[in-house]
N, C-alpha and C. Protein backbone atom coordinates (compact mmCIF):
# COMPACT_ATOMS: atom_id res chain seq x y z
N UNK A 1 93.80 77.53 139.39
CA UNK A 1 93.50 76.11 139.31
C UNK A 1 93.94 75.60 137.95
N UNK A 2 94.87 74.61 137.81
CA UNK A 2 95.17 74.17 136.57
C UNK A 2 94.25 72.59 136.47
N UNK A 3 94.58 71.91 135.33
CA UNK A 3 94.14 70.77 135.21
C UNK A 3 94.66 69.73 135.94
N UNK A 4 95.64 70.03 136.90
CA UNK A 4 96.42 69.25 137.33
C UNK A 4 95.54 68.75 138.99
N UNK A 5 94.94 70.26 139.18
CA UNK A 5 94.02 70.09 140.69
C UNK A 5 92.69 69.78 140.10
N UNK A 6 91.97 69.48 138.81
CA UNK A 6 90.84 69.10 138.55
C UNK A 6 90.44 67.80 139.77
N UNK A 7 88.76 68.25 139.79
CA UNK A 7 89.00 67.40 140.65
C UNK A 7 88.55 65.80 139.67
N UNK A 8 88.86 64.72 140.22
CA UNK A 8 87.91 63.33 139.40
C UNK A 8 86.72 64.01 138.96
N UNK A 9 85.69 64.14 140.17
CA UNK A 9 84.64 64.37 139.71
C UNK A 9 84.07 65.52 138.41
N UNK A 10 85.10 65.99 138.11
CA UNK A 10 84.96 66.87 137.15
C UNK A 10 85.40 65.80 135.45
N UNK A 11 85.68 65.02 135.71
CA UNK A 11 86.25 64.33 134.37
C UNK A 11 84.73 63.17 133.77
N UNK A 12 84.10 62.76 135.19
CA UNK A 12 82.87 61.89 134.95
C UNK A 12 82.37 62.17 133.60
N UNK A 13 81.75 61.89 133.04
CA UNK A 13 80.21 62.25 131.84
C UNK A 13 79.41 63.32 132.39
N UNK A 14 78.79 64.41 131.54
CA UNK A 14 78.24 65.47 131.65
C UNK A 14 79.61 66.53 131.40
N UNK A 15 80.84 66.38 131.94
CA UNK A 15 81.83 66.99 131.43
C UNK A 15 82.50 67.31 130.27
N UNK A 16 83.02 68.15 129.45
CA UNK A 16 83.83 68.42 128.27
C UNK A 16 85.08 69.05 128.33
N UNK A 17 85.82 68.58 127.44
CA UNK A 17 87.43 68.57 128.13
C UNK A 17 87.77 70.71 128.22
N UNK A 18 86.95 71.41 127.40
CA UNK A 18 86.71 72.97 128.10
C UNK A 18 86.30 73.18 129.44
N UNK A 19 85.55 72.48 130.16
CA UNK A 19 85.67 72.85 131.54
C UNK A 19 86.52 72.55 132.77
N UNK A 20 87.55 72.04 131.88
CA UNK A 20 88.73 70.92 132.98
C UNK A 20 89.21 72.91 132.88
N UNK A 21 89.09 73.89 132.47
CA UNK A 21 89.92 75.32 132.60
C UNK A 21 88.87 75.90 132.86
N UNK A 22 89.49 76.63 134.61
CA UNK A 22 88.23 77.27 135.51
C UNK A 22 87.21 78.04 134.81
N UNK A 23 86.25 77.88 135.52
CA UNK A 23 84.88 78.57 134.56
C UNK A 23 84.90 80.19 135.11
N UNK A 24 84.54 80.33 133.81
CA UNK A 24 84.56 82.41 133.84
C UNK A 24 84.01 82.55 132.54
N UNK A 25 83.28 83.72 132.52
CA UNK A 25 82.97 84.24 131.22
C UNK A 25 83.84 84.55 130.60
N UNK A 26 84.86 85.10 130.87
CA UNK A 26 85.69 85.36 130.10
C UNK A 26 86.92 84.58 129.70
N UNK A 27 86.06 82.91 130.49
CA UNK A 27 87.16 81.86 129.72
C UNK A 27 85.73 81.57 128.33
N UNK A 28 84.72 81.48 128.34
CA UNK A 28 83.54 81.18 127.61
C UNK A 28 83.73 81.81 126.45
N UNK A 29 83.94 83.14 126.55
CA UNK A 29 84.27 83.84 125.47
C UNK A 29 85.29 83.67 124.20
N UNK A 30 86.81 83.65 125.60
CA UNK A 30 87.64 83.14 124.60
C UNK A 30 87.68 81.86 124.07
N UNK A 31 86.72 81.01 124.16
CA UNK A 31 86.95 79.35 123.73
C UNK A 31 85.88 80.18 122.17
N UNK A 32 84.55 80.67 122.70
CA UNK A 32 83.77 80.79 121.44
C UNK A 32 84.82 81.52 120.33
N UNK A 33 85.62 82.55 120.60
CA UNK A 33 85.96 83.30 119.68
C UNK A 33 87.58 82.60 118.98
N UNK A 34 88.07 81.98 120.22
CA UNK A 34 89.21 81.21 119.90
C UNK A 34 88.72 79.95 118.82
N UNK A 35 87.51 79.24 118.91
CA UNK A 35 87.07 78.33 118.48
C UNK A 35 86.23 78.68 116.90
N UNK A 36 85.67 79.45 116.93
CA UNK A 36 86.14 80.62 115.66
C UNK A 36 86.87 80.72 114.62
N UNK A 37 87.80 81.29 115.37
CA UNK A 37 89.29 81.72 114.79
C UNK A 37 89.95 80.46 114.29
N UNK A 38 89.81 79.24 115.26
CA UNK A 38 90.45 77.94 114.73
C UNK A 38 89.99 77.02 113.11
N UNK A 39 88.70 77.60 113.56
CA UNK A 39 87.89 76.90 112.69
C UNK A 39 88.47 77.66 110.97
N UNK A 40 88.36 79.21 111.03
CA UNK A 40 88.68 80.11 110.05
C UNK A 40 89.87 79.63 109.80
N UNK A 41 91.09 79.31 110.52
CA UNK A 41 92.21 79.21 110.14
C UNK A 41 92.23 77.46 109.20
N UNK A 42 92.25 76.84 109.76
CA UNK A 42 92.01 75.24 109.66
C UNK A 42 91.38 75.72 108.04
N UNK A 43 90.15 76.47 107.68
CA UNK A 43 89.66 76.36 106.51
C UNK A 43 90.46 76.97 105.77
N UNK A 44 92.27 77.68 105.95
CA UNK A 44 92.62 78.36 104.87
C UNK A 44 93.66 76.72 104.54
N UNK A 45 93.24 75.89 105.13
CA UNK A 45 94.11 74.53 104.24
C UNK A 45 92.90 74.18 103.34
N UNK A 46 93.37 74.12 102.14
CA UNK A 46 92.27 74.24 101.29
C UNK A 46 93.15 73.43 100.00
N UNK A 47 92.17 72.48 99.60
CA UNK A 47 93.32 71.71 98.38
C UNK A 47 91.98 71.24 97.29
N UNK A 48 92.14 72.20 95.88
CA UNK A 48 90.80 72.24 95.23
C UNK A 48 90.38 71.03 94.65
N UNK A 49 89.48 70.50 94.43
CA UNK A 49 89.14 68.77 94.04
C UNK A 49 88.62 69.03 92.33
N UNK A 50 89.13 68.50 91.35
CA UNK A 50 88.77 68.96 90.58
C UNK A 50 87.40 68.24 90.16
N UNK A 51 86.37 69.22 89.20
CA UNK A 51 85.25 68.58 88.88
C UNK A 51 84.16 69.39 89.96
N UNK A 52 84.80 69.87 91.19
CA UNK A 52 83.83 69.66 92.18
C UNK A 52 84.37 71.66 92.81
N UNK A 53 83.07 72.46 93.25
CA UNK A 53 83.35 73.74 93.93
C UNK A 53 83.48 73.92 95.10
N UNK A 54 83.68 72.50 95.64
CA UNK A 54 83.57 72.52 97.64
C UNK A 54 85.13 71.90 97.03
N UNK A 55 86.22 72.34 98.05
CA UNK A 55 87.53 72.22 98.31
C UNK A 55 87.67 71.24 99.05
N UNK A 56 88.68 70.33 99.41
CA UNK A 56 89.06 69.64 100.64
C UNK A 56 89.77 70.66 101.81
N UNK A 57 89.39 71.01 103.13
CA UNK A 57 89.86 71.68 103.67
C UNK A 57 89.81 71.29 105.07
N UNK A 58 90.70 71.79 106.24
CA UNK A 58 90.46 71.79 107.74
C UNK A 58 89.41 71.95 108.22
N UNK A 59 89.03 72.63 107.87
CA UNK A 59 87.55 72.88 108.87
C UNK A 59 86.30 72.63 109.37
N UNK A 60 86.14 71.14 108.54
CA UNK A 60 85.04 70.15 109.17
C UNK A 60 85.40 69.46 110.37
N UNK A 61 87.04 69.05 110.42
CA UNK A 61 87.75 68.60 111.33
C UNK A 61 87.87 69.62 112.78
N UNK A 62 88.03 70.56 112.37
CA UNK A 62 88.26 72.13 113.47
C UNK A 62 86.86 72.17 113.72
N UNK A 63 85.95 72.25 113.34
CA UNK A 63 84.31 72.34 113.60
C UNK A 63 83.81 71.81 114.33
N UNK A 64 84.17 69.85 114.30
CA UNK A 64 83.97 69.30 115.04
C UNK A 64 84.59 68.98 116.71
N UNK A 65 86.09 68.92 116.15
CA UNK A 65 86.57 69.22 117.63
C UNK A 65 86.64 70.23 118.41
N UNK A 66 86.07 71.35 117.65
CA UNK A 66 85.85 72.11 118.62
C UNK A 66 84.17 72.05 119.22
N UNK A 67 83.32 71.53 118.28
CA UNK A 67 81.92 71.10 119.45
C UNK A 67 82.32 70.00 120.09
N UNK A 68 83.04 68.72 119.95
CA UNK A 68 82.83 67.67 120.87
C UNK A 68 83.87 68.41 122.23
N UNK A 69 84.86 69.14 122.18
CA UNK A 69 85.75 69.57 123.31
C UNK A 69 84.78 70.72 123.79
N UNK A 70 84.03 71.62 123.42
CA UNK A 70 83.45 72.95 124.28
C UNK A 70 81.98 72.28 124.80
N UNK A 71 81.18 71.60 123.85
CA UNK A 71 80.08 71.07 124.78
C UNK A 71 79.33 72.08 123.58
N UNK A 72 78.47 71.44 123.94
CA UNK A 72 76.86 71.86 122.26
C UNK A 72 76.62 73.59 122.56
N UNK A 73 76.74 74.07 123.74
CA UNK A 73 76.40 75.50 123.42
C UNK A 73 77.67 76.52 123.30
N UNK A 74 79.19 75.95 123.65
CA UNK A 74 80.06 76.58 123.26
C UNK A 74 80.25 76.61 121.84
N UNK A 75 80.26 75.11 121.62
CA UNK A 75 80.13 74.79 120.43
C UNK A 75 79.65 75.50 118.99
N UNK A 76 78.36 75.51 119.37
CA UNK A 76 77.29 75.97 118.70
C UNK A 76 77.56 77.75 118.09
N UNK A 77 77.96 78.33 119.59
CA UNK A 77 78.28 79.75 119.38
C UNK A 77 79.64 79.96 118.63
N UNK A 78 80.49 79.26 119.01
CA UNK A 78 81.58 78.92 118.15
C UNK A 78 81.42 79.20 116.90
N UNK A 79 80.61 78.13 115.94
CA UNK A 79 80.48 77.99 114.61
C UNK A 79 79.45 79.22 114.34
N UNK A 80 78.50 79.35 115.12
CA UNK A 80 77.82 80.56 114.63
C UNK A 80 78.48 81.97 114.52
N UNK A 81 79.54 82.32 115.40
CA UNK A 81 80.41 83.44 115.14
C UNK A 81 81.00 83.20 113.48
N UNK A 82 81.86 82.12 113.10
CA UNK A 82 82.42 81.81 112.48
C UNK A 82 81.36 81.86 110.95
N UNK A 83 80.23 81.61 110.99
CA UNK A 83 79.71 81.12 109.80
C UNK A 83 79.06 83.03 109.41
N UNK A 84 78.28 83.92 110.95
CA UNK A 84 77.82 84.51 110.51
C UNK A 84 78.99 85.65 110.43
N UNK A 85 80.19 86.00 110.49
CA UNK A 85 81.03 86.73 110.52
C UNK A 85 81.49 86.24 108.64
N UNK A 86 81.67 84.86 108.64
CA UNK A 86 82.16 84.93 107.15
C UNK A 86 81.47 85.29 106.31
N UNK A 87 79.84 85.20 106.42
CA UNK A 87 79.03 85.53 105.71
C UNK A 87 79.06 87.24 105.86
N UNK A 88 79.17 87.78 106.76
CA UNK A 88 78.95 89.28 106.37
C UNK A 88 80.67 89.87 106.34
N UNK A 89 81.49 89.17 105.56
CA UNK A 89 82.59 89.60 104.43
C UNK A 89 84.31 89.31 105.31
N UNK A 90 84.38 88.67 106.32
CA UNK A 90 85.47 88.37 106.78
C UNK A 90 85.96 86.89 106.27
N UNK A 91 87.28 87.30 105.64
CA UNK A 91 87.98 86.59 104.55
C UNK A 91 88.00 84.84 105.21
N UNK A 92 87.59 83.92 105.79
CA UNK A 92 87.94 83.40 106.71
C UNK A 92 86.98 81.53 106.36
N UNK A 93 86.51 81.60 105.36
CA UNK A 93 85.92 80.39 104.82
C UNK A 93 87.16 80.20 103.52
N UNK A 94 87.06 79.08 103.37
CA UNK A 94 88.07 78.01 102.46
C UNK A 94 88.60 78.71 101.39
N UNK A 95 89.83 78.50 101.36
CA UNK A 95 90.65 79.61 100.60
C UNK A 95 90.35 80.85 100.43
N UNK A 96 90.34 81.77 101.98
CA UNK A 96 90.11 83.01 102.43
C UNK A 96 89.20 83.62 101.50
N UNK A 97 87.95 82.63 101.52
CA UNK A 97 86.39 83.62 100.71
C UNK A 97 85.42 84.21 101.95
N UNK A 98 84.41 84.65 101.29
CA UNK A 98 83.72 85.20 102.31
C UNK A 98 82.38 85.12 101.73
N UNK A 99 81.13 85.32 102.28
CA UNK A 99 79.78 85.45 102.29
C UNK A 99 78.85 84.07 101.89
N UNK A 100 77.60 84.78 102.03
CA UNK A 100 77.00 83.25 101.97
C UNK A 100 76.39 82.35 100.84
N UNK A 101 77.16 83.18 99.39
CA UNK A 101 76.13 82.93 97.89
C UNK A 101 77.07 81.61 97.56
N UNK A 102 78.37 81.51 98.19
CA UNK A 102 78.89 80.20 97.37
C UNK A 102 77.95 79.18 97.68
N UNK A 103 78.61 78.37 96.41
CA UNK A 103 78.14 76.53 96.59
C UNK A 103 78.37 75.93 97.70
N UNK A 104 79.26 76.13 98.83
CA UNK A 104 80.07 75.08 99.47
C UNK A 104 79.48 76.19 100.90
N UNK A 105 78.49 77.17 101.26
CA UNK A 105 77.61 77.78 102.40
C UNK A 105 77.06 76.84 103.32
N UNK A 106 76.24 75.74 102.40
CA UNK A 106 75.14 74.51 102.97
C UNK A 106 76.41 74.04 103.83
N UNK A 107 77.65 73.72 103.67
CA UNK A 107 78.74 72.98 104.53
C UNK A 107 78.79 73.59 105.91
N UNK A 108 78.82 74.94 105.68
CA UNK A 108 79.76 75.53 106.65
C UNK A 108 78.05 75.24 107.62
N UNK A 109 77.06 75.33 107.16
CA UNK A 109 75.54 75.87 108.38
C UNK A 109 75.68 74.40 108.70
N UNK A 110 76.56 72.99 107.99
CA UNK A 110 76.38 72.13 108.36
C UNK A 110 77.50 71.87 109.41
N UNK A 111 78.18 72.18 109.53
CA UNK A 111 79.71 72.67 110.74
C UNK A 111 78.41 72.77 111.50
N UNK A 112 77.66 74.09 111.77
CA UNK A 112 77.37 74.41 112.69
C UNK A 112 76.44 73.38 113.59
N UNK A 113 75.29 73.06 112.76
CA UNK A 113 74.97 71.59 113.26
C UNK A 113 75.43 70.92 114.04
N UNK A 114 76.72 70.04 113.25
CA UNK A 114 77.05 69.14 113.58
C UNK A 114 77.88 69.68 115.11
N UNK A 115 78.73 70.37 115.00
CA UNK A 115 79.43 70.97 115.97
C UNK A 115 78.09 71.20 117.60
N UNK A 116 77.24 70.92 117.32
CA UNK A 116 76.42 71.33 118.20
C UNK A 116 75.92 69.94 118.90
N UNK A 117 75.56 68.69 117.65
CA UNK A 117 75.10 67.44 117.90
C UNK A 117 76.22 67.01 118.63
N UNK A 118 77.64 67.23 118.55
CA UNK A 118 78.52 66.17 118.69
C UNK A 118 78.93 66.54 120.12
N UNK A 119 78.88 68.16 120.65
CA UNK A 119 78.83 68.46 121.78
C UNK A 119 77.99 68.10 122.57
N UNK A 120 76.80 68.08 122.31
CA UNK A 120 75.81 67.34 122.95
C UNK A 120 76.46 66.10 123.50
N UNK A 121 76.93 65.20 122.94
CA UNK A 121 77.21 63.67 122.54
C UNK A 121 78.80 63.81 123.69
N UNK A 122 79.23 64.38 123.20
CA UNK A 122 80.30 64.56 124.15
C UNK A 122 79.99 64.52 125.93
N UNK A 123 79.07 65.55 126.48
CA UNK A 123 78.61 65.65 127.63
C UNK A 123 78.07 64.04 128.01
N UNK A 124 77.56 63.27 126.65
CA UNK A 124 77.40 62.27 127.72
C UNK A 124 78.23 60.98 127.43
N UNK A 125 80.01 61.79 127.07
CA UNK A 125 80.75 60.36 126.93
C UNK A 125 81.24 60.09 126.05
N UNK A 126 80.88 60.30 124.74
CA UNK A 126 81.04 59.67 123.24
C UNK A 126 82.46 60.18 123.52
N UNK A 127 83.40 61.27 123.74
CA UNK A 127 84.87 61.13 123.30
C UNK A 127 85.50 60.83 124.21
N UNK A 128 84.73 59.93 125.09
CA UNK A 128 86.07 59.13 125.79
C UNK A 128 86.51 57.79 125.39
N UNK A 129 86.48 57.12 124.46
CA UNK A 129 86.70 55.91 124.00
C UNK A 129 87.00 56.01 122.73
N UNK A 130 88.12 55.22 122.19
CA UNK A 130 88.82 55.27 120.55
C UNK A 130 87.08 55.04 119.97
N UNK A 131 86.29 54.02 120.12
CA UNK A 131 85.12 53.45 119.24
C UNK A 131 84.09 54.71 119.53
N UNK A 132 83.31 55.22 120.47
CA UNK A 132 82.79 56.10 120.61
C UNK A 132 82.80 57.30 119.82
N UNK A 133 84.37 57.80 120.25
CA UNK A 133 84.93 59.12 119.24
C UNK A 133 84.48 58.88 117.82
N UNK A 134 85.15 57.46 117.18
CA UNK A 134 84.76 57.37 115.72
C UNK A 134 83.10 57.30 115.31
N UNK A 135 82.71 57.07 115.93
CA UNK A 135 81.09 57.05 115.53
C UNK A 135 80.62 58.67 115.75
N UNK A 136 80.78 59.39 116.62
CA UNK A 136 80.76 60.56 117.15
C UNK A 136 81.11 61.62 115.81
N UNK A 137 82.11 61.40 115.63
CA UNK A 137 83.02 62.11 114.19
C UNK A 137 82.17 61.76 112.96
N UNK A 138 81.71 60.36 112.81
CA UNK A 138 81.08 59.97 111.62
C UNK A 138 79.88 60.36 111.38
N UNK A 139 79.09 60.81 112.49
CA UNK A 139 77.73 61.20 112.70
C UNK A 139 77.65 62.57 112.55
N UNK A 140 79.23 63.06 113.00
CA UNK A 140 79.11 64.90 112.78
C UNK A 140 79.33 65.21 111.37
N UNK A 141 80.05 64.44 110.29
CA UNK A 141 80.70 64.14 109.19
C UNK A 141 78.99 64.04 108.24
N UNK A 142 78.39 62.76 108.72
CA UNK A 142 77.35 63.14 107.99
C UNK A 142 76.07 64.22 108.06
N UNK A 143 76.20 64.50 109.45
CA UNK A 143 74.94 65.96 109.65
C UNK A 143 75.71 66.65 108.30
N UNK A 144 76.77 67.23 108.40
CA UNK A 144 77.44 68.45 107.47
C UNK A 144 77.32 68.10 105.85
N UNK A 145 77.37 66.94 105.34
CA UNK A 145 76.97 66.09 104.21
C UNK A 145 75.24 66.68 104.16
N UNK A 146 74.54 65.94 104.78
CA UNK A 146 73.49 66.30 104.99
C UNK A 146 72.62 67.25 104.89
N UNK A 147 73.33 68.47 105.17
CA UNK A 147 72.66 69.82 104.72
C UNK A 147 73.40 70.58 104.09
N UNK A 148 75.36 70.04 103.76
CA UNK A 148 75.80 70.80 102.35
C UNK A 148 75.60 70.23 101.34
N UNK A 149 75.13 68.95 101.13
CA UNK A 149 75.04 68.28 99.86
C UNK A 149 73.67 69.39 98.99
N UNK A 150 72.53 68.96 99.95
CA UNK A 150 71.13 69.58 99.21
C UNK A 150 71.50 70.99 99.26
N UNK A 151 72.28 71.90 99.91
CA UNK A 151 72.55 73.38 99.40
C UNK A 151 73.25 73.52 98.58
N UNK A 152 74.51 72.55 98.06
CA UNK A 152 75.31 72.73 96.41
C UNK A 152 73.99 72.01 95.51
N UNK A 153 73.35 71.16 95.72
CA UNK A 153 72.44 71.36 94.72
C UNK A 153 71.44 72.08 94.42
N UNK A 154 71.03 73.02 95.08
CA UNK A 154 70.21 74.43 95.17
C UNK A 154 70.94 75.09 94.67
N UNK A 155 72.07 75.39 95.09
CA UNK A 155 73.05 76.41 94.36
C UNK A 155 73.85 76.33 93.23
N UNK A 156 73.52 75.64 93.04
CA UNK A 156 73.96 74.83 91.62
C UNK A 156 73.45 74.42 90.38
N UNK A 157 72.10 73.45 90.55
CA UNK A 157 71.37 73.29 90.23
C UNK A 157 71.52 71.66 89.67
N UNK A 158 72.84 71.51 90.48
CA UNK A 158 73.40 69.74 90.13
C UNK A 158 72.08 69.06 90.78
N UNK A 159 72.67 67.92 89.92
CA UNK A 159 71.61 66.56 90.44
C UNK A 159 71.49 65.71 91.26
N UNK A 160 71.02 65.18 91.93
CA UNK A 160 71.65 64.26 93.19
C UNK A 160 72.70 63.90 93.17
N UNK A 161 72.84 62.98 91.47
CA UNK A 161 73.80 62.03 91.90
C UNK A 161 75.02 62.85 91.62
N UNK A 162 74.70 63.70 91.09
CA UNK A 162 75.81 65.06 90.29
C UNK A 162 76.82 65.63 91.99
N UNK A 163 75.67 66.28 92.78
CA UNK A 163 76.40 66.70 94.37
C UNK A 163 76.84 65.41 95.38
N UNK A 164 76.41 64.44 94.98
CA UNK A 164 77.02 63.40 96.16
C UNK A 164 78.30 63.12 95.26
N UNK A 165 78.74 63.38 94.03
CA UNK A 165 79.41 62.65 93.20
C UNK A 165 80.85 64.22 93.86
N UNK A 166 80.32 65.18 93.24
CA UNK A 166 81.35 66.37 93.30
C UNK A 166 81.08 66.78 94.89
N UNK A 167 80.17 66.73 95.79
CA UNK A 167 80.14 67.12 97.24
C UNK A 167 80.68 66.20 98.21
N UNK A 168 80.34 64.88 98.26
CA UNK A 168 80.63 63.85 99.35
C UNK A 168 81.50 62.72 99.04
N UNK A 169 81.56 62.06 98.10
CA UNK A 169 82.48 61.10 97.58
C UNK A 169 84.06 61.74 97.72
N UNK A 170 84.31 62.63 96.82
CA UNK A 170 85.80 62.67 97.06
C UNK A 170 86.46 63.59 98.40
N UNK A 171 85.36 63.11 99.34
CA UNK A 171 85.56 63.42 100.67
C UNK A 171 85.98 62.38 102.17
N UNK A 172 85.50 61.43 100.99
CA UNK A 172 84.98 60.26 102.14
C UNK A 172 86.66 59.79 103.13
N UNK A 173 87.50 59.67 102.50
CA UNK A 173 89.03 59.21 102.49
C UNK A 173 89.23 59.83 103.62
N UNK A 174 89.29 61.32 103.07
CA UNK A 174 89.96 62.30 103.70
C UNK A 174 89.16 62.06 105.50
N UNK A 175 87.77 62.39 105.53
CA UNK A 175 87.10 62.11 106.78
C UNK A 175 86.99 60.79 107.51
N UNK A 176 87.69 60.11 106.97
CA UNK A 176 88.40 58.67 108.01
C UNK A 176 89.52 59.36 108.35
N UNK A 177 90.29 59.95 107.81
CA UNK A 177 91.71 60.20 108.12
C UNK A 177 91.51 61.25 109.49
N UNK A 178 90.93 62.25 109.26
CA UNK A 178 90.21 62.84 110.21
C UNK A 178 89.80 62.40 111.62
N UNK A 179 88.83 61.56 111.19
CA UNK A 179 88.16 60.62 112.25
C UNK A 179 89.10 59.97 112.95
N UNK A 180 89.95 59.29 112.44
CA UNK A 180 91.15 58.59 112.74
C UNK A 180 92.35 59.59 114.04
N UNK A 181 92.20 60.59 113.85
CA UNK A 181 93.03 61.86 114.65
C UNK A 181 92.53 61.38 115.60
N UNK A 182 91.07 61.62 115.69
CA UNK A 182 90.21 62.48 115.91
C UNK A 182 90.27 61.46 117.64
N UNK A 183 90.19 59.99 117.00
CA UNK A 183 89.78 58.85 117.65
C UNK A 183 91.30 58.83 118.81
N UNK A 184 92.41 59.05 118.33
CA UNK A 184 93.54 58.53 118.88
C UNK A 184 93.64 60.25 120.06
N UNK A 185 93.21 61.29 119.51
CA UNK A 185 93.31 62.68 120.35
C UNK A 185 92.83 62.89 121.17
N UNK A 186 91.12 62.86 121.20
CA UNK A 186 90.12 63.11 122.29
C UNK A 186 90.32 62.26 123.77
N UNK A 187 89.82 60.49 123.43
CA UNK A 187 90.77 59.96 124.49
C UNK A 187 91.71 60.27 124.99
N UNK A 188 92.73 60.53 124.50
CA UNK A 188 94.37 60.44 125.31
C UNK A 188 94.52 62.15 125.68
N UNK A 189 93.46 62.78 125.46
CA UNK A 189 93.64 64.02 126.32
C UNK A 189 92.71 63.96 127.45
N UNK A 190 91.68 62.58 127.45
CA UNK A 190 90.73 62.01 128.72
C UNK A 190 91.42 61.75 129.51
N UNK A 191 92.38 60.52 129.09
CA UNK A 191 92.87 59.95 129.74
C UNK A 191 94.33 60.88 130.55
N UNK A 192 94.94 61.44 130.03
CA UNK A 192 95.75 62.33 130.15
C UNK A 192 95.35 63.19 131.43
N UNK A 193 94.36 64.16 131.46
CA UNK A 193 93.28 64.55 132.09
C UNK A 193 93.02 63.72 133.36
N UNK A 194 92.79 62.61 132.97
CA UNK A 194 92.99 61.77 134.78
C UNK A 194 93.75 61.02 135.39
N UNK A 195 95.11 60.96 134.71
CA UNK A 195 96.12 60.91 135.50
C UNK A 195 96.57 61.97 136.07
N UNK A 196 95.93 63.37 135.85
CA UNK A 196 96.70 64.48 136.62
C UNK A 196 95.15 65.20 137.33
N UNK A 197 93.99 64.20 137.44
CA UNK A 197 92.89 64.44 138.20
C UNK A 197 93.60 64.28 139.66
């Protein structure tokens, strides 16, 4: 069965563009471990911000599309392979580091989060529409803010305005640009998707 015999009813809401490819465990698997792997790779684009120990990198972007495309529990397992594999020493977090004592840890448990909320959000719709997607992305953008900001300042011992200044600000650009993909991709692989429903 390709995507081509999907049926309509498979494209409705409650759907995620991972189940338009027949269901098997051992398609489940390879999305978690493929989704993983994407995420690890995506984080070796890594471009250092100066002032600041969290990098600009792929993998908030890879995090998220891969929860809004697998759905909150592919999702979820996804980033949890990914976060607890880097943490116990596989080279595979932002500029091929590993474990969980860096500053820039609180990010990645915030991937996982978010990657989980946005799948959720997906099942009921959010990435089928350019406006949807962007709110969807912005909401996964700030969960990961959200719980890496207060872990570089634990780990750090920066000050509020010290981690929003070196954690989230010289981020903000970059995650429109993101969002912006993000908005023009998801749709037009919906829509794409049901012209060959």
């Amino acid at each position: 069965m390709s995507t081509a015999s999907v049926p309509s009813a498979a494209l409705r809401p409650g759907t995620v563009l991972a189940d338009l490819i027949p269901a098997s465990r051992a398609r489940d698997i390879a999305l978690v471990v493929g989704g993983a792997v994407l995420t690890g790779l995506a984080a070796q684009i890594s471009v250092p911000v100066p002032g600041s120990p969290v990098p600009v990198t792929g993998q908030t972007f890879a995090a998220l599309l891969v929860g809004t495309a697998f759905g909150a529990r592919r999702g979820f397992l996804a980033l949890a392979l990914y976060a607890l594999a880097g943490a116990a020493g596989v080279p595979w977090f932002a500029g091929g580091t590993s474990g969980a004592s860096g500053a820039s840890f609180g990010y990645v448990l915030g991937m996982l989060l978010a990657a989980t909320v946005v799948g959720a959000l997906a099942r009921r719709g959010a990435d089928r529409s350019v406006l949807r997607t962007g709110a969807t992305m912005a909401l996964g953008s700030a969960i990961i803010y959200a719980v890496g900001v207060p872990y570089l300042m634990a780990a750090t011992g920066m000050s509020l305005a010290a981690a929003v200044a070196a954690g989230l600000t010289p981020f903000l650009i970059g995650d429109a640009v993101k969002a912006l993909l993000a908005m023009g991709a998801l749709p037009a692989a919906w829509e794409l998707a049901g012209r060959r429903g």
